[in-house]
PDB file of N, CA and C in Angstrom:
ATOM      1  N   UNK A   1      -9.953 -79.955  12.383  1.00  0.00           N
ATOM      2  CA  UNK A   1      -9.089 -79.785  13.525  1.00  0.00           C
ATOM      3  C   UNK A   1      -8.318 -78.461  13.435  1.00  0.00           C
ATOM      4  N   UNK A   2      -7.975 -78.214  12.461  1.00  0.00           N
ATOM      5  CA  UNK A   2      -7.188 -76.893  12.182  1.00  0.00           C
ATOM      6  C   UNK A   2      -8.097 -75.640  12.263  1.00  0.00           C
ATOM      7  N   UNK A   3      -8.966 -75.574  12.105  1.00  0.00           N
ATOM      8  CA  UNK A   3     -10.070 -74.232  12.376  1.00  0.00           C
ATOM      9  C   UNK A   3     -10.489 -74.199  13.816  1.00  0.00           C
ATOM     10  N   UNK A   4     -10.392 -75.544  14.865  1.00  0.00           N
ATOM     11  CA  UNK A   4     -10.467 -74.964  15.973  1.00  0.00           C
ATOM     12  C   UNK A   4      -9.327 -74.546  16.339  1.00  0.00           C
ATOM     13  N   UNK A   5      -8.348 -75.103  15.904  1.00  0.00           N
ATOM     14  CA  UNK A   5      -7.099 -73.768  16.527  1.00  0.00           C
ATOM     15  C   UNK A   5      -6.716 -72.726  16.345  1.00  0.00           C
ATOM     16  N   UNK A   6      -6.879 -72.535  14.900  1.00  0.00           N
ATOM     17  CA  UNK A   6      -7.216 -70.826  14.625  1.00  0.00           C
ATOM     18  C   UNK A   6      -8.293 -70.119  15.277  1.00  0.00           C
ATOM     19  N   UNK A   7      -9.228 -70.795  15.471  1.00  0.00           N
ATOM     20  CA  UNK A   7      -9.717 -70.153  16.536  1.00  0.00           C
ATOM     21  C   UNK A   7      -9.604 -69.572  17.840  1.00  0.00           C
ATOM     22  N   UNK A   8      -9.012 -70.014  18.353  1.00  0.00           N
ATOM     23  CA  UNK A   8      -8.504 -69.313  19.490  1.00  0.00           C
ATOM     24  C   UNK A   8      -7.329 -69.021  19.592  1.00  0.00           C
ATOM     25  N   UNK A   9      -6.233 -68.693  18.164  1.00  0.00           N
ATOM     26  CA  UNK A   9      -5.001 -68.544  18.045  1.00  0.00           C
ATOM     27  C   UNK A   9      -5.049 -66.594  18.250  1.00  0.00           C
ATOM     28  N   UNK A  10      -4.321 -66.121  18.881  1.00  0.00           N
ATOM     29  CA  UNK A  10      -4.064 -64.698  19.113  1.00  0.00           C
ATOM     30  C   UNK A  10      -2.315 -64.504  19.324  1.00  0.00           C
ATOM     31  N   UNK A  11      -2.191 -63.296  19.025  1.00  0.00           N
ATOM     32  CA  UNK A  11      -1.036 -62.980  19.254  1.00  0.00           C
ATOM     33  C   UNK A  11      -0.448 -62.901  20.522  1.00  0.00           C
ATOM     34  N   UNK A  12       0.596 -63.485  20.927  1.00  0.00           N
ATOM     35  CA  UNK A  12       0.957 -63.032  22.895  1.00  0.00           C
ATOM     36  C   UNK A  12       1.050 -61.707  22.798  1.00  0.00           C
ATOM     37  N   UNK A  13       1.016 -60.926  23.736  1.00  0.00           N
ATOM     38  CA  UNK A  13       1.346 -59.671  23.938  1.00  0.00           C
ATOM     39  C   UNK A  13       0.248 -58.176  23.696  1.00  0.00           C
ATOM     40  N   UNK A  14      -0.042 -58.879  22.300  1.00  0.00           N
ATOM     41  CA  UNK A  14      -1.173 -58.418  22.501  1.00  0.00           C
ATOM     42  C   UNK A  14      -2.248 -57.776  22.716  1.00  0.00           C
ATOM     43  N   UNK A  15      -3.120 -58.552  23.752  1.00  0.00           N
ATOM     44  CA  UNK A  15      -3.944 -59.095  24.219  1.00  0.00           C
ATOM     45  C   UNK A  15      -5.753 -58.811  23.874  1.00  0.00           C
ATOM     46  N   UNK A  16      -6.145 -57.406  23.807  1.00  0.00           N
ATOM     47  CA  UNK A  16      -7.762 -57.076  23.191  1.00  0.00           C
ATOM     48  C   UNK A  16      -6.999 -56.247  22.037  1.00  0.00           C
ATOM     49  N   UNK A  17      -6.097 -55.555  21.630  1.00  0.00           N
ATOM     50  CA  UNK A  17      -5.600 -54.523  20.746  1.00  0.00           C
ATOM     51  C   UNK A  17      -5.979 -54.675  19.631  1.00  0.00           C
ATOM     52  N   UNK A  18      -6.311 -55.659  18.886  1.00  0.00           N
ATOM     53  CA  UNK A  18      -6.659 -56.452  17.814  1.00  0.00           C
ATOM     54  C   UNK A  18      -8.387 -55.206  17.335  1.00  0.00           C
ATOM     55  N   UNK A  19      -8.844 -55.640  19.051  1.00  0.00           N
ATOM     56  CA  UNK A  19     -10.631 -55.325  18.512  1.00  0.00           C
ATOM     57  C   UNK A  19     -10.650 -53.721  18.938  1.00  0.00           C
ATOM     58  N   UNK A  20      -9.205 -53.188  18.585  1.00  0.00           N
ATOM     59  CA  UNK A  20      -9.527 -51.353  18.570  1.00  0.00           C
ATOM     60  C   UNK A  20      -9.419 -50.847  17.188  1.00  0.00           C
ATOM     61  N   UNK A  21      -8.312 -51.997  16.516  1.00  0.00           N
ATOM     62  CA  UNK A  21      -8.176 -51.449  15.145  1.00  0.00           C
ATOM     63  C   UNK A  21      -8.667 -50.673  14.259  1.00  0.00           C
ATOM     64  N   UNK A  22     -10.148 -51.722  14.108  1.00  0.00           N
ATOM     65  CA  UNK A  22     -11.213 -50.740  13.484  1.00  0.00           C
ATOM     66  C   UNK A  22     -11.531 -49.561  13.804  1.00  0.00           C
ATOM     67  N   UNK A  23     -12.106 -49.223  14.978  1.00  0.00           N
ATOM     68  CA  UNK A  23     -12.432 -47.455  15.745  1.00  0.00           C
ATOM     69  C   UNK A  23     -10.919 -46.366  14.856  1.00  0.00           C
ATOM     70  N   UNK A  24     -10.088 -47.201  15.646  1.00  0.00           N
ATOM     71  CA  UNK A  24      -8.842 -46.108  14.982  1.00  0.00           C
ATOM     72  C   UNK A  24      -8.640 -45.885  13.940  1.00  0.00           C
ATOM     73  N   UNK A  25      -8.866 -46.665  12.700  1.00  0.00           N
ATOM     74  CA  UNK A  25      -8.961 -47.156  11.615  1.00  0.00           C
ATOM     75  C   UNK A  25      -9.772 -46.048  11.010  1.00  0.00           C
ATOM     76  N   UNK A  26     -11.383 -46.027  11.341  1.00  0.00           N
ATOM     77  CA  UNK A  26     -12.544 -45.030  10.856  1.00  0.00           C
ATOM     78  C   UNK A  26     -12.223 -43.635  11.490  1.00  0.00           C
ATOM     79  N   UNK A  27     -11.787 -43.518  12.958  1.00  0.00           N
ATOM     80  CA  UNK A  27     -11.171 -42.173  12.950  1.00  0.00           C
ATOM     81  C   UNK A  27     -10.297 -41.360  12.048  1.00  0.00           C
ATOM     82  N   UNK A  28      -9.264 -42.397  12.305  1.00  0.00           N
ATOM     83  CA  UNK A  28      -8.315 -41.679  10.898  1.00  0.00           C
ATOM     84  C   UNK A  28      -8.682 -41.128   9.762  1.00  0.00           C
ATOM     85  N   UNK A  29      -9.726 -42.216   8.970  1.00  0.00           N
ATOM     86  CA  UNK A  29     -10.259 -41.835   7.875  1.00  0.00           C
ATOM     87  C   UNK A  29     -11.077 -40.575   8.062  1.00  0.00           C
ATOM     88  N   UNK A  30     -12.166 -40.764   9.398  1.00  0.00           N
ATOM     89  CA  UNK A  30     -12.948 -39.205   9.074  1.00  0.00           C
ATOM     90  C   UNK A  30     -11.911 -38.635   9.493  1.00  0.00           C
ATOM     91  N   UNK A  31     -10.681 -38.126   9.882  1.00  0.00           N
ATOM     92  CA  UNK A  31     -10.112 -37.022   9.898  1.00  0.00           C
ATOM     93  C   UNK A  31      -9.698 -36.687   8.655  1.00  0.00           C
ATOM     94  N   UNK A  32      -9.110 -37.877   7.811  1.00  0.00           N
ATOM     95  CA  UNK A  32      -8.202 -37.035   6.705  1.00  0.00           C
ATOM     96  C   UNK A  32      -9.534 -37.287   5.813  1.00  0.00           C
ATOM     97  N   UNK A  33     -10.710 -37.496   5.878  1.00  0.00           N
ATOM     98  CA  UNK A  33     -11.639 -36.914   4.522  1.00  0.00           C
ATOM     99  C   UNK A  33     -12.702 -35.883   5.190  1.00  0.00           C
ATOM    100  N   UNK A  34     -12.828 -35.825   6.450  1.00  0.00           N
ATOM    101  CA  UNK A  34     -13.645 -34.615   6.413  1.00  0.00           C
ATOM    102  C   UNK A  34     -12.897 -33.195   7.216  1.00  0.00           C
ATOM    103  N   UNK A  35     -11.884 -33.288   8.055  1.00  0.00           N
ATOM    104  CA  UNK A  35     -11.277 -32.235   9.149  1.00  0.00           C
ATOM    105  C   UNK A  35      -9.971 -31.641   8.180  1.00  0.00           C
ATOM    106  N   UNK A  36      -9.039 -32.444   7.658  1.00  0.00           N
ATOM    107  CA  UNK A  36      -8.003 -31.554   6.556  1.00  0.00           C
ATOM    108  C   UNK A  36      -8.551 -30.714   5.511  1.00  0.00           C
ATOM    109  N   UNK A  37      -9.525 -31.402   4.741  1.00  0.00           N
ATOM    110  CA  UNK A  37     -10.105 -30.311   3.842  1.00  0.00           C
ATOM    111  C   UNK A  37     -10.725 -29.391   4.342  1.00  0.00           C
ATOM    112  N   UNK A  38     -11.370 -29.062   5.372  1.00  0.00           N
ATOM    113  CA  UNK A  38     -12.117 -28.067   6.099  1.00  0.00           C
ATOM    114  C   UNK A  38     -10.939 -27.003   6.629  1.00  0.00           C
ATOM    115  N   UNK A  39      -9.906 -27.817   7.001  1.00  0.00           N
ATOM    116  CA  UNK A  39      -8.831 -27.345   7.594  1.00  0.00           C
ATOM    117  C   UNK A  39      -8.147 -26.242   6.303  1.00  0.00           C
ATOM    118  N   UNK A  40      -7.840 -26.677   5.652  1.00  0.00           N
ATOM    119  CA  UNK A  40      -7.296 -26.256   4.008  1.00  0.00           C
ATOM    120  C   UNK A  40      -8.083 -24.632   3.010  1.00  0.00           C
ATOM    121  N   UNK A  41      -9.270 -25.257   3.613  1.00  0.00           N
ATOM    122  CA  UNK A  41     -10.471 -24.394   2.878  1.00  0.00           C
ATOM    123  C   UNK A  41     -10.536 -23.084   3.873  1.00  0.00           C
ATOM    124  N   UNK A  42     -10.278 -23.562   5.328  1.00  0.00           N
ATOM    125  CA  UNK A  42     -10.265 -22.135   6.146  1.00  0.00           C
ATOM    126  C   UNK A  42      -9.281 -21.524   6.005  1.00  0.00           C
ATOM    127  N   UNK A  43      -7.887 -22.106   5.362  1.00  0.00           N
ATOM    128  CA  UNK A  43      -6.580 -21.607   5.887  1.00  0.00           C
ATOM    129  C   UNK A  43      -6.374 -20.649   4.298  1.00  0.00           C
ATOM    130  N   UNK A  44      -6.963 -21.090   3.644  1.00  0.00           N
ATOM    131  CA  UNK A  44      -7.579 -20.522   2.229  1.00  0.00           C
ATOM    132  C   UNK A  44      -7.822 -18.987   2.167  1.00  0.00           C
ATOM    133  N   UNK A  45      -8.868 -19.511   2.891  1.00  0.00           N
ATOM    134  CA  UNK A  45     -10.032 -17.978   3.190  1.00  0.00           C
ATOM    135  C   UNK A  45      -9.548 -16.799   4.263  1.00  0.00           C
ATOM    136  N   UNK A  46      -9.014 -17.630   5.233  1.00  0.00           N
ATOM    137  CA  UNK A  46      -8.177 -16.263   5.954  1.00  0.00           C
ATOM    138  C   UNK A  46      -7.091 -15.812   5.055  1.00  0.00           C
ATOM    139  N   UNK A  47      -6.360 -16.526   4.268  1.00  0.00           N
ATOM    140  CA  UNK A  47      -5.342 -15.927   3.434  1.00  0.00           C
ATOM    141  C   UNK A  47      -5.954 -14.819   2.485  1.00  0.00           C
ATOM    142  N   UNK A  48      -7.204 -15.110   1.645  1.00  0.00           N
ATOM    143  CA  UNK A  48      -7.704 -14.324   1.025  1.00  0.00           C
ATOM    144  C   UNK A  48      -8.286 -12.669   1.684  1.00  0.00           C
ATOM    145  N   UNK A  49      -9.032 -13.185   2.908  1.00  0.00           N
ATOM    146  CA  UNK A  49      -8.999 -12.035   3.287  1.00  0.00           C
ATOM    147  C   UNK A  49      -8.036 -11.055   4.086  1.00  0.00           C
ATOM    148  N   UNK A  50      -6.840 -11.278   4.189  1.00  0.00           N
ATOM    149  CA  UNK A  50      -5.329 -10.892   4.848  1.00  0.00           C
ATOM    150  C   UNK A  50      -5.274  -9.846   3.467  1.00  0.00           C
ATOM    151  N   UNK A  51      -5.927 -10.688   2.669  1.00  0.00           N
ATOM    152  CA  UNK A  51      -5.000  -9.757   1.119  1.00  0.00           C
ATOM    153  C   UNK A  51      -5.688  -9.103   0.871  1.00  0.00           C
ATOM    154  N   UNK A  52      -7.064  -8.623   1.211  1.00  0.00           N
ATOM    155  CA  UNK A  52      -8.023  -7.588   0.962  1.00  0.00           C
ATOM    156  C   UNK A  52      -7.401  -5.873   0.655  1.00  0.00           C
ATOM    157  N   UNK A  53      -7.530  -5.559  -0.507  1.00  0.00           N
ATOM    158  CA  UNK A  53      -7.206  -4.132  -0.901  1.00  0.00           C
ATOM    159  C   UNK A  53      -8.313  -3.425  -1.339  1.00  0.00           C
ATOM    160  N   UNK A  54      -8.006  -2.073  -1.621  1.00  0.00           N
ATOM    161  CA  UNK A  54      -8.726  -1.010  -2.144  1.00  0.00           C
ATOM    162  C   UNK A  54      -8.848  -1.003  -3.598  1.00  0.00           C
ATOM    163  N   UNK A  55     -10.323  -1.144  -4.494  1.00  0.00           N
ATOM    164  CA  UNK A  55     -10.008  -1.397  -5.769  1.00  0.00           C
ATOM    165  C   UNK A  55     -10.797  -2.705  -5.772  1.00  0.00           C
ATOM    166  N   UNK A  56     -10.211  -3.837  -5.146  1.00  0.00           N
ATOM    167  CA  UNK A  56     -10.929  -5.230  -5.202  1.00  0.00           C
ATOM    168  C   UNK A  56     -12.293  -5.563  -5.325  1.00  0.00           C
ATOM    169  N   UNK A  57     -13.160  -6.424  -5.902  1.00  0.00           N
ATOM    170  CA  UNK A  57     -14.292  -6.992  -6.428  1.00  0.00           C
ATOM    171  C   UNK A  57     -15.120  -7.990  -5.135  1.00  0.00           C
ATOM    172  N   UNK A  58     -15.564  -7.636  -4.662  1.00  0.00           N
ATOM    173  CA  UNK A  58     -16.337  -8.550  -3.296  1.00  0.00           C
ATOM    174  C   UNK A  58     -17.536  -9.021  -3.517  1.00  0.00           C
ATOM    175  N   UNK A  59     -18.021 -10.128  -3.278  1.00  0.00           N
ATOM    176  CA  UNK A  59     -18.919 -10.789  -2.599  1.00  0.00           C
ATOM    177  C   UNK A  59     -19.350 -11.124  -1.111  1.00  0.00           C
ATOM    178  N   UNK A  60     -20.371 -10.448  -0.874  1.00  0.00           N
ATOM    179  CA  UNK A  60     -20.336 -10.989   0.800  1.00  0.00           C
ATOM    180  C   UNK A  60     -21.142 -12.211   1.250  1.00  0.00           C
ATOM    181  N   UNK A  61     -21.278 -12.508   2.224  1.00  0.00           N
ATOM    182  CA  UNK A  61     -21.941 -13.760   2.507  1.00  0.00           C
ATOM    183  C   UNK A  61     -23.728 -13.775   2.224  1.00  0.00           C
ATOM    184  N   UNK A  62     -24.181 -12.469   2.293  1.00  0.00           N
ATOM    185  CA  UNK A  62     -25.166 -11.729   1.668  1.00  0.00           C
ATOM    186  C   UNK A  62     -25.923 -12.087   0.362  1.00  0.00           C
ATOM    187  N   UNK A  63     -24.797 -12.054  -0.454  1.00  0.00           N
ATOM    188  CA  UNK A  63     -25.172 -11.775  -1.767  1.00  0.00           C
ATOM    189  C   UNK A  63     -24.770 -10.628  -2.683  1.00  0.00           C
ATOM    190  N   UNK A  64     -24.342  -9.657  -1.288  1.00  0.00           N
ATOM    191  CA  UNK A  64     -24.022  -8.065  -2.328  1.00  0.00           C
ATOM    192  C   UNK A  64     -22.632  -8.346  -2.728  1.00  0.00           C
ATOM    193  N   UNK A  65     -22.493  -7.532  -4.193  1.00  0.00           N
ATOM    194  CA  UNK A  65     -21.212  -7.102  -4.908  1.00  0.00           C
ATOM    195  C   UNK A  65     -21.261  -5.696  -4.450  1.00  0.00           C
ATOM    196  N   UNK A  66     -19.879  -5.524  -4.778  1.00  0.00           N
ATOM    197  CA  UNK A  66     -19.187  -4.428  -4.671  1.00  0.00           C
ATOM    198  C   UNK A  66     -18.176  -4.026  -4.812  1.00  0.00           C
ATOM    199  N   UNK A  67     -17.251  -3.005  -4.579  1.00  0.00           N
ATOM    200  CA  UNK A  67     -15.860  -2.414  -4.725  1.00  0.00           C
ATOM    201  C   UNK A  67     -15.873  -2.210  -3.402  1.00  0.00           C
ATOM    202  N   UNK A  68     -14.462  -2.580  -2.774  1.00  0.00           N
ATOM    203  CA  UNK A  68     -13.841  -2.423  -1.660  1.00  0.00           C
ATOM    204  C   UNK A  68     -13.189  -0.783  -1.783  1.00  0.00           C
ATOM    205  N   UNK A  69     -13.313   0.160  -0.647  1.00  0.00           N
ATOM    206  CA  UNK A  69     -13.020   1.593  -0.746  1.00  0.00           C
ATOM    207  C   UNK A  69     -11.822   1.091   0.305  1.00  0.00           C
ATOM    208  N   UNK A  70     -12.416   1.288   1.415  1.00  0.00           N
ATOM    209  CA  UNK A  70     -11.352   0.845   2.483  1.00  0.00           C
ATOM    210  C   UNK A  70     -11.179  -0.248   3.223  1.00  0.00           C
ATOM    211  N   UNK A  71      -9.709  -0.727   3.498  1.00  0.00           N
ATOM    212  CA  UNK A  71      -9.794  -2.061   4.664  1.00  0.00           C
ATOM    213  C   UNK A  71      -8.911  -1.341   5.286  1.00  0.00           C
ATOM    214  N   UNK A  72     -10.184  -1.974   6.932  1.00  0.00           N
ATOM    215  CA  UNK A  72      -9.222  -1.698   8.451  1.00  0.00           C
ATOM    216  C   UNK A  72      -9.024  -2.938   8.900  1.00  0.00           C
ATOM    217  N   UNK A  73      -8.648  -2.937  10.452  1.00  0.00           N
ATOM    218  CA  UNK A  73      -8.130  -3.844  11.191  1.00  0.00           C
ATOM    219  C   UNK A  73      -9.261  -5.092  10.855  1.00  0.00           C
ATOM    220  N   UNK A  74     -10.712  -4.851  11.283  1.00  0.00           N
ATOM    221  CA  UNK A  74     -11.735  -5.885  11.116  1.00  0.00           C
ATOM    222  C   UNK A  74     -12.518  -5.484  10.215  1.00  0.00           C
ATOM    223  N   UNK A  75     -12.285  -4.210   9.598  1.00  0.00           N
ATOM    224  CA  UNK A  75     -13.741  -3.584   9.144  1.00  0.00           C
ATOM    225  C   UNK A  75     -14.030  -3.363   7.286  1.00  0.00           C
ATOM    226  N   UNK A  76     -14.413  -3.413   6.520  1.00  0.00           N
ATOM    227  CA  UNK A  76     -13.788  -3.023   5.107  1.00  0.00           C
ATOM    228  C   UNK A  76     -15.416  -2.464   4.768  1.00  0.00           C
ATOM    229  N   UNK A  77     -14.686  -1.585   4.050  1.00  0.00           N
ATOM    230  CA  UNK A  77     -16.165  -0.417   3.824  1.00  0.00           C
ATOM    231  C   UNK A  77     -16.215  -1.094   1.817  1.00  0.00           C
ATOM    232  N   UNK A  78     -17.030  -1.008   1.697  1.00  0.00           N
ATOM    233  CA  UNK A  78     -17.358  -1.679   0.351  1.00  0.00           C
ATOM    234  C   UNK A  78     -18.766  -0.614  -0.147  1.00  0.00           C
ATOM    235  N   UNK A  79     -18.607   0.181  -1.625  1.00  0.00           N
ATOM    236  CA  UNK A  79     -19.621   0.560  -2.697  1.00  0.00           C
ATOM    237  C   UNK A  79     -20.148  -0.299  -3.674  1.00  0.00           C
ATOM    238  N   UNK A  80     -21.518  -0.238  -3.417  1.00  0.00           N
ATOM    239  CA  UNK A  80     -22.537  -0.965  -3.893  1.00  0.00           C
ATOM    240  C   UNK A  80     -22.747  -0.408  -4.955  1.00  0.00           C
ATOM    241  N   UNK A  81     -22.979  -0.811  -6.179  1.00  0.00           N
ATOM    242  CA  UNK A  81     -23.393  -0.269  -7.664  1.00  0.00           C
ATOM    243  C   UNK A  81     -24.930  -0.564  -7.988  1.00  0.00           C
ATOM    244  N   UNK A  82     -25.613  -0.056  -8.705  1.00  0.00           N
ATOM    245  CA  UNK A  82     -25.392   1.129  -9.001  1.00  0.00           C
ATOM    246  C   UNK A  82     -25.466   2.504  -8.773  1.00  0.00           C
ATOM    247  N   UNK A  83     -26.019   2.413  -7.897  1.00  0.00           N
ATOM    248  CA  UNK A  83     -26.257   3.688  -6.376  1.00  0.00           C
ATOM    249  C   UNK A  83     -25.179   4.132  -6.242  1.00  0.00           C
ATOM    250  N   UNK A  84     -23.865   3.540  -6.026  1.00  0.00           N
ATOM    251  CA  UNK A  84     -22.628   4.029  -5.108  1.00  0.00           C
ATOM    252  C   UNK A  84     -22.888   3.961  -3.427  1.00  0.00           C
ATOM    253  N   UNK A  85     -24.107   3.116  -2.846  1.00  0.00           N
ATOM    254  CA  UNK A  85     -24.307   3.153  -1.800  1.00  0.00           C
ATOM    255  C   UNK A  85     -22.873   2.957  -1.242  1.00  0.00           C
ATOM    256  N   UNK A  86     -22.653   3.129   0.459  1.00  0.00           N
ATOM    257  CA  UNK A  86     -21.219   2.908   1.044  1.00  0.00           C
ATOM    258  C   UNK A  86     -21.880   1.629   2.486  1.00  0.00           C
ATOM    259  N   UNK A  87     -21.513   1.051   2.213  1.00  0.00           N
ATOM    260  CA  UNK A  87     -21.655  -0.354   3.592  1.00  0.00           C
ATOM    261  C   UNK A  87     -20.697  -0.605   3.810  1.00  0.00           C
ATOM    262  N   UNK A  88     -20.529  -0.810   5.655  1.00  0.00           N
ATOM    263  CA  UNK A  88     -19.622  -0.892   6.322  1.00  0.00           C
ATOM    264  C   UNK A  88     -19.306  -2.518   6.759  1.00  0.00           C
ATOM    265  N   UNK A  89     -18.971  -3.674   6.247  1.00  0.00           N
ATOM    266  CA  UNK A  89     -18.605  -4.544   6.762  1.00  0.00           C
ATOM    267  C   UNK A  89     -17.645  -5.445   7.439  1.00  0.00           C
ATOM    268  N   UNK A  90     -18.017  -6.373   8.346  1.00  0.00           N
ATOM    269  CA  UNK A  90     -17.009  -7.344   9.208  1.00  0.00           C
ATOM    270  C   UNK A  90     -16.167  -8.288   7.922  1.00  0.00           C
ATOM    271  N   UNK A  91     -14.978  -7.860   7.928  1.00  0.00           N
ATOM    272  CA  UNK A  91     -14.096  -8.759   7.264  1.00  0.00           C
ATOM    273  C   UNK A  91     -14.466 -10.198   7.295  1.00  0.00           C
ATOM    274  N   UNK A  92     -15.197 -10.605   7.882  1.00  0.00           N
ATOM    275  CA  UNK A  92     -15.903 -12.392   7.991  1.00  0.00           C
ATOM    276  C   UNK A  92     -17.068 -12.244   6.945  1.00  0.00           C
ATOM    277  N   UNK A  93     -17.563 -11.389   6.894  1.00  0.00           N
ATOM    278  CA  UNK A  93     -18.512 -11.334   5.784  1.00  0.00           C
ATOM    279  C   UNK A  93     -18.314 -11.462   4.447  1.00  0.00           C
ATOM    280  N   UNK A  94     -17.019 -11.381   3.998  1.00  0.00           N
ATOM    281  CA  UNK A  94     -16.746 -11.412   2.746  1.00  0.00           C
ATOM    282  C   UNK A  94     -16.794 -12.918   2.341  1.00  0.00           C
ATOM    283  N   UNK A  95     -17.765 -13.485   1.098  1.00  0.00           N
ATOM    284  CA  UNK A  95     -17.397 -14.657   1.210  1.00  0.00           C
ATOM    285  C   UNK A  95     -16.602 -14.834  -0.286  1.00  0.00           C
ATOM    286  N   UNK A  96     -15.691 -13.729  -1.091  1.00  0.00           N
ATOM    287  CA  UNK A  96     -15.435 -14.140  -2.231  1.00  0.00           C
ATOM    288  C   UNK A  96     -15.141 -12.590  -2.652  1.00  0.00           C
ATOM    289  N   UNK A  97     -13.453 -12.819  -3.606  1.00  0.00           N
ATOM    290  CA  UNK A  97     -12.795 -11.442  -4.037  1.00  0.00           C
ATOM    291  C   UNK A  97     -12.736 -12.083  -5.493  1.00  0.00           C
ATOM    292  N   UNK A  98     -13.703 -11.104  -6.087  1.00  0.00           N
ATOM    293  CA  UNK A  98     -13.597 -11.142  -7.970  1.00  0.00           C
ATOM    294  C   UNK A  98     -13.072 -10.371  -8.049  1.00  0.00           C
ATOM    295  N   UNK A  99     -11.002 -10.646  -8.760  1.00  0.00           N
ATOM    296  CA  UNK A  99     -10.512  -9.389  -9.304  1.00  0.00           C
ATOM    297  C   UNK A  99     -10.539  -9.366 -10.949  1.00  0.00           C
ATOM    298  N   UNK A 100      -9.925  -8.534 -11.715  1.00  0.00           N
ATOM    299  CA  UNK A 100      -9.906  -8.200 -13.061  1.00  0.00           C
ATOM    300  C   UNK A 100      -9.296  -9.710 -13.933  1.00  0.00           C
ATOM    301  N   UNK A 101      -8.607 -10.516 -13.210  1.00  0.00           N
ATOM    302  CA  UNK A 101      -7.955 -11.097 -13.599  1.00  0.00           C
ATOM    303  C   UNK A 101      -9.067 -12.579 -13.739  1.00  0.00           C
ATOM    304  N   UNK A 102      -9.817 -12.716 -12.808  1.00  0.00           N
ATOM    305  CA  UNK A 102     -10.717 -13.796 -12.247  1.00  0.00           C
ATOM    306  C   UNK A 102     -11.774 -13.498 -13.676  1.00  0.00           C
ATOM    307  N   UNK A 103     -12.636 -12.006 -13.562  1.00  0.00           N
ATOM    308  CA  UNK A 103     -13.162 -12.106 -14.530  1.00  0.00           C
ATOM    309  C   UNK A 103     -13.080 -12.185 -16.031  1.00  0.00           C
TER     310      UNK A 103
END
């Protein structure tokens, strides 16, 4: 007798709110395990490249190393070893600054 009334026992007020829980529930979660860390990791990488100087150790998204000669507004000119070649790249290209300290 008692399990059919829990059965159809609900809260007044209410009324379907019960059967959203879950959805909101798994949203939440993929936000804070996949959108904050993504969030974190970009806010990262623009910081790193804000700090881009002359002298500095680069990696680009490429593959090439190099020494950073100059940084402009978007642009950072980087020498390739062992040539001394000079390449002109988009500050988005950099995917990684090895300084003296790193190595």
């Amino acid at each position: 007798m008692a399990a059919m009334w829990l059965q159809g026992f609900s809260l007044p007020g209410l009324g379907n709110l019960s059967g959203l829980a879950l959805p909101i529930l798994f949203f939440i979660g993929l936000y804070v395990l996949l959108i904050v860390p993504n969030q974190r990791k970009q806010k990262k990488w623009q910081e790193m490249l804000s700090q881009l100087k002359s002298g500095d150790q680069v990696t680009t998204n490429g593959g090439m190393r190099g020494t950073v000669l100059t940084v402009k507004d978007d642009v950072v000119i980087v020498r390739l070893q062992p040539d001394g070649v000079k390449l002109e790249f988009v500050k988005s290209a950099i995917a990684a600054v090895t300084t003296a300290a790193d190595a």
